[in-house]
N, C-alpha and C. Protein backbone atom coordinates (compact mmCIF):
# COMPACT_ATOMS: atom_id res chain seq x y z
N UNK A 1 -101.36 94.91 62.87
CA UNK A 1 -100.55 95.59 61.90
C UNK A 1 -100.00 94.59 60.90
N UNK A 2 -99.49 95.11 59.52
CA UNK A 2 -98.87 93.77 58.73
C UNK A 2 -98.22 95.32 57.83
N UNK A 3 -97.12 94.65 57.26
CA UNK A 3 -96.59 95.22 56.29
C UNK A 3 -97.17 95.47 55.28
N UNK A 4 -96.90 96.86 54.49
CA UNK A 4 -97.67 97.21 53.49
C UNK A 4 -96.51 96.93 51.70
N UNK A 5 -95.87 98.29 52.17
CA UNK A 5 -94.53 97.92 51.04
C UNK A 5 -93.57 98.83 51.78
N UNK A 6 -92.62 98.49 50.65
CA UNK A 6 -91.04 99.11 51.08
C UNK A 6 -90.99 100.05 50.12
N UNK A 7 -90.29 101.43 50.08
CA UNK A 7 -90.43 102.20 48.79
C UNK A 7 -88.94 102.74 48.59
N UNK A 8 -88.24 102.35 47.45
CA UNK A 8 -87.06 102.84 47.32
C UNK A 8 -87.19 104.20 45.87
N UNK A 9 -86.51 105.19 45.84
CA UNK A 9 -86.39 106.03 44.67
C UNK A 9 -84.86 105.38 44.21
N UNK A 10 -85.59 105.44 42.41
CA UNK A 10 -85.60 105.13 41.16
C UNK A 10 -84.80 106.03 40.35
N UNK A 11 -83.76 105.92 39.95
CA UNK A 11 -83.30 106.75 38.04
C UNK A 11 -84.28 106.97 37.55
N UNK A 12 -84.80 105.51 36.97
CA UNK A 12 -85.53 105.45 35.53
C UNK A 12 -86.38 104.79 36.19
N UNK A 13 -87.50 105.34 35.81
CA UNK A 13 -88.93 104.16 36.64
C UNK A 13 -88.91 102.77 35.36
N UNK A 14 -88.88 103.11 33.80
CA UNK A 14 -89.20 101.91 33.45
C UNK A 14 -88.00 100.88 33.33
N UNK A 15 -86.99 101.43 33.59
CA UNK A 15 -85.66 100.50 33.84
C UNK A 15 -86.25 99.55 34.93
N UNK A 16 -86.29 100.66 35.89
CA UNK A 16 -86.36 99.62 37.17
C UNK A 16 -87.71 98.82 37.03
N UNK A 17 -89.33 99.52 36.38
CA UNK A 17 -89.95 98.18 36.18
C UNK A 17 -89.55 96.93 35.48
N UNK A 18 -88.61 97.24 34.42
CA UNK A 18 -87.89 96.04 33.49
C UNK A 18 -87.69 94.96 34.14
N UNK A 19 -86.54 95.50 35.16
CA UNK A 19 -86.04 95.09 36.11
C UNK A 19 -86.74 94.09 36.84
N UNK A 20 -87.38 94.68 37.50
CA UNK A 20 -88.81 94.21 39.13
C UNK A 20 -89.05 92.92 37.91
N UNK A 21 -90.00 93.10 36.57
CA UNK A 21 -90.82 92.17 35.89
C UNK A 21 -90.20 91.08 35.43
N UNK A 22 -89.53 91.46 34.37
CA UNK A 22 -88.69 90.68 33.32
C UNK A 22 -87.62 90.09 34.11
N UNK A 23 -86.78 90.77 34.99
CA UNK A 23 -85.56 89.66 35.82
C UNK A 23 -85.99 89.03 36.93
N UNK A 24 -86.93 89.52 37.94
CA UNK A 24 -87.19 88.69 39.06
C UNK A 24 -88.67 88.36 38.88
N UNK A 25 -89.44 88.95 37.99
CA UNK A 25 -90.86 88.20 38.09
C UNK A 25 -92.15 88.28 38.33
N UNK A 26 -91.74 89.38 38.95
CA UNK A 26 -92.67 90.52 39.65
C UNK A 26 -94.10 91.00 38.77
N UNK A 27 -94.92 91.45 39.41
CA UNK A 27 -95.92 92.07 37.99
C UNK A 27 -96.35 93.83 38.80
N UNK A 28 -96.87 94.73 37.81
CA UNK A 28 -97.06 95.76 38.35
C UNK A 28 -98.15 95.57 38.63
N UNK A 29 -98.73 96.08 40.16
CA UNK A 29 -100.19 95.93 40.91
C UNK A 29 -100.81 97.27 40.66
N UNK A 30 -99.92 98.21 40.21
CA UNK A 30 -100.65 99.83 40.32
C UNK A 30 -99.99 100.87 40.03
N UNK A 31 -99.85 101.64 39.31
CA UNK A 31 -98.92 102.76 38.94
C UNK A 31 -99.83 104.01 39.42
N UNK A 32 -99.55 105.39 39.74
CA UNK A 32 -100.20 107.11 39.86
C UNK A 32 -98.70 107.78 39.49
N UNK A 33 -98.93 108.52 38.62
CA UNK A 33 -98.06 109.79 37.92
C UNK A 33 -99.51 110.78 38.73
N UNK A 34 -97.98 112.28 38.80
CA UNK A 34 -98.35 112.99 39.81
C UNK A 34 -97.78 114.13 38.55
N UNK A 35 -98.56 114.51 37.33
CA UNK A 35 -97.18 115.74 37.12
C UNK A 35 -97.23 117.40 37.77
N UNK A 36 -98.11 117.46 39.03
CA UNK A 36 -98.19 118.69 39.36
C UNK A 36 -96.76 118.40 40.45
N UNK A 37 -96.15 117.71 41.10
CA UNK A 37 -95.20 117.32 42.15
C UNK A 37 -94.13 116.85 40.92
N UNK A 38 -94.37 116.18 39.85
CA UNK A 38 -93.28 115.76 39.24
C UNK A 38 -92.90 114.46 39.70
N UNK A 39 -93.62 113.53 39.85
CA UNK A 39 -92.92 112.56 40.21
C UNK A 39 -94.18 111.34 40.03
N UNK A 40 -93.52 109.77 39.69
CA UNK A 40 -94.48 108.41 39.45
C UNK A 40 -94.22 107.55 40.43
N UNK A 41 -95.36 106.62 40.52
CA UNK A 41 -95.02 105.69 41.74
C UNK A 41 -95.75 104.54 40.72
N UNK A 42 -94.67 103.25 41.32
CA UNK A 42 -95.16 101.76 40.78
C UNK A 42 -95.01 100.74 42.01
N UNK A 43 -96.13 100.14 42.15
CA UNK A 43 -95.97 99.36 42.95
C UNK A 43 -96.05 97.64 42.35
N UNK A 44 -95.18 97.21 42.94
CA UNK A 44 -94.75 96.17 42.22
C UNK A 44 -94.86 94.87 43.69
N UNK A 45 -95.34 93.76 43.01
CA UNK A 45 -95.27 92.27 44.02
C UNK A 45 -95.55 90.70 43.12
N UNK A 46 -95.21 90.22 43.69
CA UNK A 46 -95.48 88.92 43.35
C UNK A 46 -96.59 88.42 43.25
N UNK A 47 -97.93 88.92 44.19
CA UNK A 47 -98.97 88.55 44.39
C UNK A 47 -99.46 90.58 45.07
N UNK A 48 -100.59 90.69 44.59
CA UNK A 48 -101.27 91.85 45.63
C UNK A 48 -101.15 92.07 46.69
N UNK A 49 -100.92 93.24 47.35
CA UNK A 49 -101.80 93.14 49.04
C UNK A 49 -102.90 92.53 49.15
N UNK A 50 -103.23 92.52 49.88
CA UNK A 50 -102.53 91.93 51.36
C UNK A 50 -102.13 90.63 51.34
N UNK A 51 -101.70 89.81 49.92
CA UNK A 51 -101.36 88.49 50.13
C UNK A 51 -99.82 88.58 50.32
N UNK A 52 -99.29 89.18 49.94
CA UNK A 52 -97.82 89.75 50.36
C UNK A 52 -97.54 91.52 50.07
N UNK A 53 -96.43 91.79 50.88
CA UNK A 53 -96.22 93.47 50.88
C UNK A 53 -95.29 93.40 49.21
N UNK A 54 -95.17 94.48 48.69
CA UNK A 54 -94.80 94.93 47.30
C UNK A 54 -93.75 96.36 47.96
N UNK A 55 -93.41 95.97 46.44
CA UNK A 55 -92.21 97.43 46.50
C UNK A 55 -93.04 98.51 45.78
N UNK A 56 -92.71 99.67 46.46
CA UNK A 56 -92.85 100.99 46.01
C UNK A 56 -91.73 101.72 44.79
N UNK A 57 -91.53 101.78 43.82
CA UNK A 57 -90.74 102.37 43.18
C UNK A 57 -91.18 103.81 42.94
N UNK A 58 -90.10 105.17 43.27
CA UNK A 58 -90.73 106.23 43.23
C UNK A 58 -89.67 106.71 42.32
N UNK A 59 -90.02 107.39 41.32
CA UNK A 59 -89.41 108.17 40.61
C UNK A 59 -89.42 109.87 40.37
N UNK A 60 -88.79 110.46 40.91
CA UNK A 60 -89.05 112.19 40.73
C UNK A 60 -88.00 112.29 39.65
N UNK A 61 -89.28 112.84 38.57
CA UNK A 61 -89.12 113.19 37.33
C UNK A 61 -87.56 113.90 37.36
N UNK A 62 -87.00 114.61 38.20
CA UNK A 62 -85.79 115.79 37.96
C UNK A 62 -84.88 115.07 38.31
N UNK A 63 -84.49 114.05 38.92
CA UNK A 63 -83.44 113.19 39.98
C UNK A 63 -83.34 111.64 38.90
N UNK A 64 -81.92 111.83 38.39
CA UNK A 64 -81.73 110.30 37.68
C UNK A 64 -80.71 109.33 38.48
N UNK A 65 -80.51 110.25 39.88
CA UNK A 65 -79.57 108.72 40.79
C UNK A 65 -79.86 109.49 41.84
N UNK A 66 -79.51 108.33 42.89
CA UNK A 66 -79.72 108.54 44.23
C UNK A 66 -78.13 108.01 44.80
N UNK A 67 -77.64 108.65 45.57
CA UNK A 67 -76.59 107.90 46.53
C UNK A 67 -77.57 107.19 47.96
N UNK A 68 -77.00 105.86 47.72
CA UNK A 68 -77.67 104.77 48.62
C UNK A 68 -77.44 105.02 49.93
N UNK A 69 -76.30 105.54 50.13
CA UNK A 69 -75.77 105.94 51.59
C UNK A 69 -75.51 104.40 52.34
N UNK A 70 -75.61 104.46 53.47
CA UNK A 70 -74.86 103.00 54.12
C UNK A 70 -76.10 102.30 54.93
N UNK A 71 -77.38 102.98 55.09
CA UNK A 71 -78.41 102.56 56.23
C UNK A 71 -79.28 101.42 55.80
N UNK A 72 -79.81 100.88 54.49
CA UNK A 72 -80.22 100.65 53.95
C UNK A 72 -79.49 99.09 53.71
N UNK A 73 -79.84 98.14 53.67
CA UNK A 73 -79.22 96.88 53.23
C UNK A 73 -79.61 95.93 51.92
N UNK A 74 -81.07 95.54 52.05
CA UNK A 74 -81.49 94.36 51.39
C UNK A 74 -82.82 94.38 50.82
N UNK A 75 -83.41 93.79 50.04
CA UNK A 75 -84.37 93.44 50.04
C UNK A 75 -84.04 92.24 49.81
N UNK A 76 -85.55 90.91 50.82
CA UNK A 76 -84.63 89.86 50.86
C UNK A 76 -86.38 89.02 49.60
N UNK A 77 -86.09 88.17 49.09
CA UNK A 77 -87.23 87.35 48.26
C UNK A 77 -86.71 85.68 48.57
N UNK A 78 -88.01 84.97 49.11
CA UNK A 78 -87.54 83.45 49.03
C UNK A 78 -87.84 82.99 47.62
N UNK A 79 -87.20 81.74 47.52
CA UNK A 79 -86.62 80.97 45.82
C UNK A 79 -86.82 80.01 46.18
N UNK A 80 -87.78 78.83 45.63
CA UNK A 80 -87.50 77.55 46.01
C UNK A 80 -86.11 77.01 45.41
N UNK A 81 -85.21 77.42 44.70
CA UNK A 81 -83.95 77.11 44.30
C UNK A 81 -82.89 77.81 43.74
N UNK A 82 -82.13 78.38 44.84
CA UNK A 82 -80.98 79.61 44.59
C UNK A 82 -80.54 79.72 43.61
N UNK A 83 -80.03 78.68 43.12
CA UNK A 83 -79.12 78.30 42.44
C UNK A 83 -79.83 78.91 41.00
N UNK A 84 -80.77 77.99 40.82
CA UNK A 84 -81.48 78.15 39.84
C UNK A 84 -82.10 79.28 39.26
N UNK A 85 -82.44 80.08 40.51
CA UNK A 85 -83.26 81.51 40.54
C UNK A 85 -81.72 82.64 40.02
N UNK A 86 -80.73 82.26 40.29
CA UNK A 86 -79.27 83.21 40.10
C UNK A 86 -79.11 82.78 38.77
N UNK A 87 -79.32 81.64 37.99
CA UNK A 87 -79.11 81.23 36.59
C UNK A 87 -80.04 81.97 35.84
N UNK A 88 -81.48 82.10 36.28
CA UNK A 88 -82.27 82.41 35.33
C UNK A 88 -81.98 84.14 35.13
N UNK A 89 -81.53 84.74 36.80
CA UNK A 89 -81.52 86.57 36.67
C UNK A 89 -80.53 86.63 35.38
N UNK A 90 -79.41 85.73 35.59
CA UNK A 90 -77.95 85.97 35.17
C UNK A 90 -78.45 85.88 33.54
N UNK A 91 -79.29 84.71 32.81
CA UNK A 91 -79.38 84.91 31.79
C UNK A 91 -80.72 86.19 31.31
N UNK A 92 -81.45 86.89 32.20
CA UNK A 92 -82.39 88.05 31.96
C UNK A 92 -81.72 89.25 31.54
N UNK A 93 -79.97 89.41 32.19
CA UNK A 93 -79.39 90.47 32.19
C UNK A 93 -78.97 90.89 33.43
N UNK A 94 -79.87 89.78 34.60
CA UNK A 94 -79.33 90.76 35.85
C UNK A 94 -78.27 90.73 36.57
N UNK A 95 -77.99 91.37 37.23
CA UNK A 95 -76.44 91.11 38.03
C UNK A 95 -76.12 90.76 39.16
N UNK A 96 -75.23 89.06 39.41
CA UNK A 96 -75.15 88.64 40.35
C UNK A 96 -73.71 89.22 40.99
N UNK A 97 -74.55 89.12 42.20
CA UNK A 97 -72.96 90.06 42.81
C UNK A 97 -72.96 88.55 44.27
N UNK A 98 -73.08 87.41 44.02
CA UNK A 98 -73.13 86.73 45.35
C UNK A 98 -73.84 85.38 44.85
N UNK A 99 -72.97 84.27 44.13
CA UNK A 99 -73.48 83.63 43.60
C UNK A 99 -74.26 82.25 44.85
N UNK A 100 -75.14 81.59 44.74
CA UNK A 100 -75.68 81.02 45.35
C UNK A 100 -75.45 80.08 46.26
N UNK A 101 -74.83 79.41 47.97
CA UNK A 101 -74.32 79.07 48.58
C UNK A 101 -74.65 79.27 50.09
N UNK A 102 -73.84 78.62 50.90
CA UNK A 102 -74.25 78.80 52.46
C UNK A 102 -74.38 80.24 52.85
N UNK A 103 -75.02 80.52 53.58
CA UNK A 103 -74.89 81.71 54.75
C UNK A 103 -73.49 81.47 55.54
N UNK A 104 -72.54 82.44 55.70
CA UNK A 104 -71.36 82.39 56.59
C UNK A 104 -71.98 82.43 58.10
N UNK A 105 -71.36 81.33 58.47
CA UNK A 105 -71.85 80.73 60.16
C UNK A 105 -73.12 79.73 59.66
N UNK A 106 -73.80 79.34 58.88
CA UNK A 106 -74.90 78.52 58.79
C UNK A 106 -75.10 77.83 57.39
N UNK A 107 -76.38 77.38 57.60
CA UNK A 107 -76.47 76.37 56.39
C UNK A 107 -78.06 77.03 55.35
N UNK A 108 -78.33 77.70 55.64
CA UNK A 108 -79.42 78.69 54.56
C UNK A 108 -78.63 78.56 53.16
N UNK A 109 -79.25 78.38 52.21
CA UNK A 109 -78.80 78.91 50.65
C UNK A 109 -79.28 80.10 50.76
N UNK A 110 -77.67 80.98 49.70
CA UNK A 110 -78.36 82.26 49.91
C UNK A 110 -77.74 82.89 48.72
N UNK A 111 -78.41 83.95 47.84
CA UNK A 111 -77.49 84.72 47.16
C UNK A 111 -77.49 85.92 46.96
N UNK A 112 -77.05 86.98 46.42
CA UNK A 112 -77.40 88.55 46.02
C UNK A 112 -77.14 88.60 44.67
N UNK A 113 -78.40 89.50 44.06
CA UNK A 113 -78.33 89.96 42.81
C UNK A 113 -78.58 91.52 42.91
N UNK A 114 -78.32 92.21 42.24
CA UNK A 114 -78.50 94.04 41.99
C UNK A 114 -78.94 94.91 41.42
N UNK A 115 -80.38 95.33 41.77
CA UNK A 115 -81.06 96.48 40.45
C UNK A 115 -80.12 97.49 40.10
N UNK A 116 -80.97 97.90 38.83
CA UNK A 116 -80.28 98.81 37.78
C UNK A 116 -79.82 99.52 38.79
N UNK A 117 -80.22 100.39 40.04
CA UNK A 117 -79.69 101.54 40.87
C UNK A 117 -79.10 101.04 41.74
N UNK A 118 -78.53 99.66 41.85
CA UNK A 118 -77.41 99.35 42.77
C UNK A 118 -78.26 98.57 44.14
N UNK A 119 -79.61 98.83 44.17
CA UNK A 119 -80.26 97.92 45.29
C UNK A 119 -80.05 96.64 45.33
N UNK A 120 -79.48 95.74 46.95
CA UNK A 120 -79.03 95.08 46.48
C UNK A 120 -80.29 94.10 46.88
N UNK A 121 -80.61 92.69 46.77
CA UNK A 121 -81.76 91.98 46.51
C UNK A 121 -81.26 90.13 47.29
N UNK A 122 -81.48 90.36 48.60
CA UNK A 122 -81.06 88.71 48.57
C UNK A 122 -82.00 87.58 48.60
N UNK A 123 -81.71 86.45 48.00
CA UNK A 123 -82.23 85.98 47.40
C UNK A 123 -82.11 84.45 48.69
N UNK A 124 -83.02 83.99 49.00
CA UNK A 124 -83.61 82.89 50.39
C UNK A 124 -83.70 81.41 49.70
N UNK A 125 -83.14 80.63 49.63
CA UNK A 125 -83.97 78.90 49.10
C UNK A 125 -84.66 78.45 50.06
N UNK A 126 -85.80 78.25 50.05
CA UNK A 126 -87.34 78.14 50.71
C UNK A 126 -87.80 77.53 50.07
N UNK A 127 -88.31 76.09 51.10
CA UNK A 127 -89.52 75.24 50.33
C UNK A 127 -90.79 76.22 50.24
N UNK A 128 -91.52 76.42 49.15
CA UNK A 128 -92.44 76.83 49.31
C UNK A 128 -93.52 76.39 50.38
N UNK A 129 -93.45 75.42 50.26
CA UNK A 129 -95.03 75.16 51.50
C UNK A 129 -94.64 75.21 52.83
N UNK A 130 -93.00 75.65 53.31
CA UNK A 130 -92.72 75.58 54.91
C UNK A 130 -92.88 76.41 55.22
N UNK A 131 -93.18 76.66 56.40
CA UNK A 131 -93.43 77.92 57.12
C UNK A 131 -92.59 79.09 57.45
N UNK A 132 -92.77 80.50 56.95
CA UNK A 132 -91.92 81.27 56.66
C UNK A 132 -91.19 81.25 58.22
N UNK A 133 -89.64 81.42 57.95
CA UNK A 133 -88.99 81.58 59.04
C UNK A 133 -87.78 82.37 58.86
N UNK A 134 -86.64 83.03 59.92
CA UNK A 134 -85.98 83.93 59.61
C UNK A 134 -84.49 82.82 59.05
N UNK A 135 -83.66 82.61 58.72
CA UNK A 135 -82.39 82.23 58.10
C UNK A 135 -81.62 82.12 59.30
């Protein structure tokens, strides 16, 4: 088994592609509009499947917010440099809600930034070439 994507619903699908591309970097791998159901899907990653899992952005055409409810936490992305990666969202437009620093109880760099719909996004400092591990 391996992860495929995560799929959160969307306001505005091209807000939130703005978002995904232009602030964190992302590129779109695949879009399907559905208008007999009313609703678009974008899937968005850093790299394709199966070289890494991507986000699902779903948008139903009739619905411009969602309440997040409490179950839901993170999406987490490694940065080879927190710091740096929170400077560049901050000057794209995006919004840091957790500027870049230790993990409480440990020594991980870590930060949170927030899509247009309030998802919140934490952000990992990771050498790129080490071997992925949990924080």
């Amino acid at each position: 088994m391996r992860l495929l994507h995560t799929m959160i619903r969307v306001g505005q699908l091209e807000r939130s592609i703005d978002f995904y591309t232009r602030v964190l970097g992302m590129q779109v791998v695949r879009r399907t509009e559905n208008p007999q159901y009313r609703y678009s899907l974008a899937f968005l990653g850093f790299e394709p499947n199966p070289a890494q899992a991507e986000i699902e952005l779903t948008w139903n055409w009739d619905t411009d917010h969602y309440n997040l409810g409490d179950g839901f936490g993170h999406i987490a992305i490694a940065v080879p440099d927190c710091a740096a990666a929170v400077q560049r969202i901050r000057d794209a437009g995006g919004k840091v809600t957790r500027e870049a620093g230790p993990v409480k109880g440990g020594t991980h760099v870590i930060a949170f930034v927030e899509d247009p719909d309030g998802y919140k996004i934490e952000l990992i400092e990771r050498d790129p070439d080490a071997p992925l591990q949990q924080p």
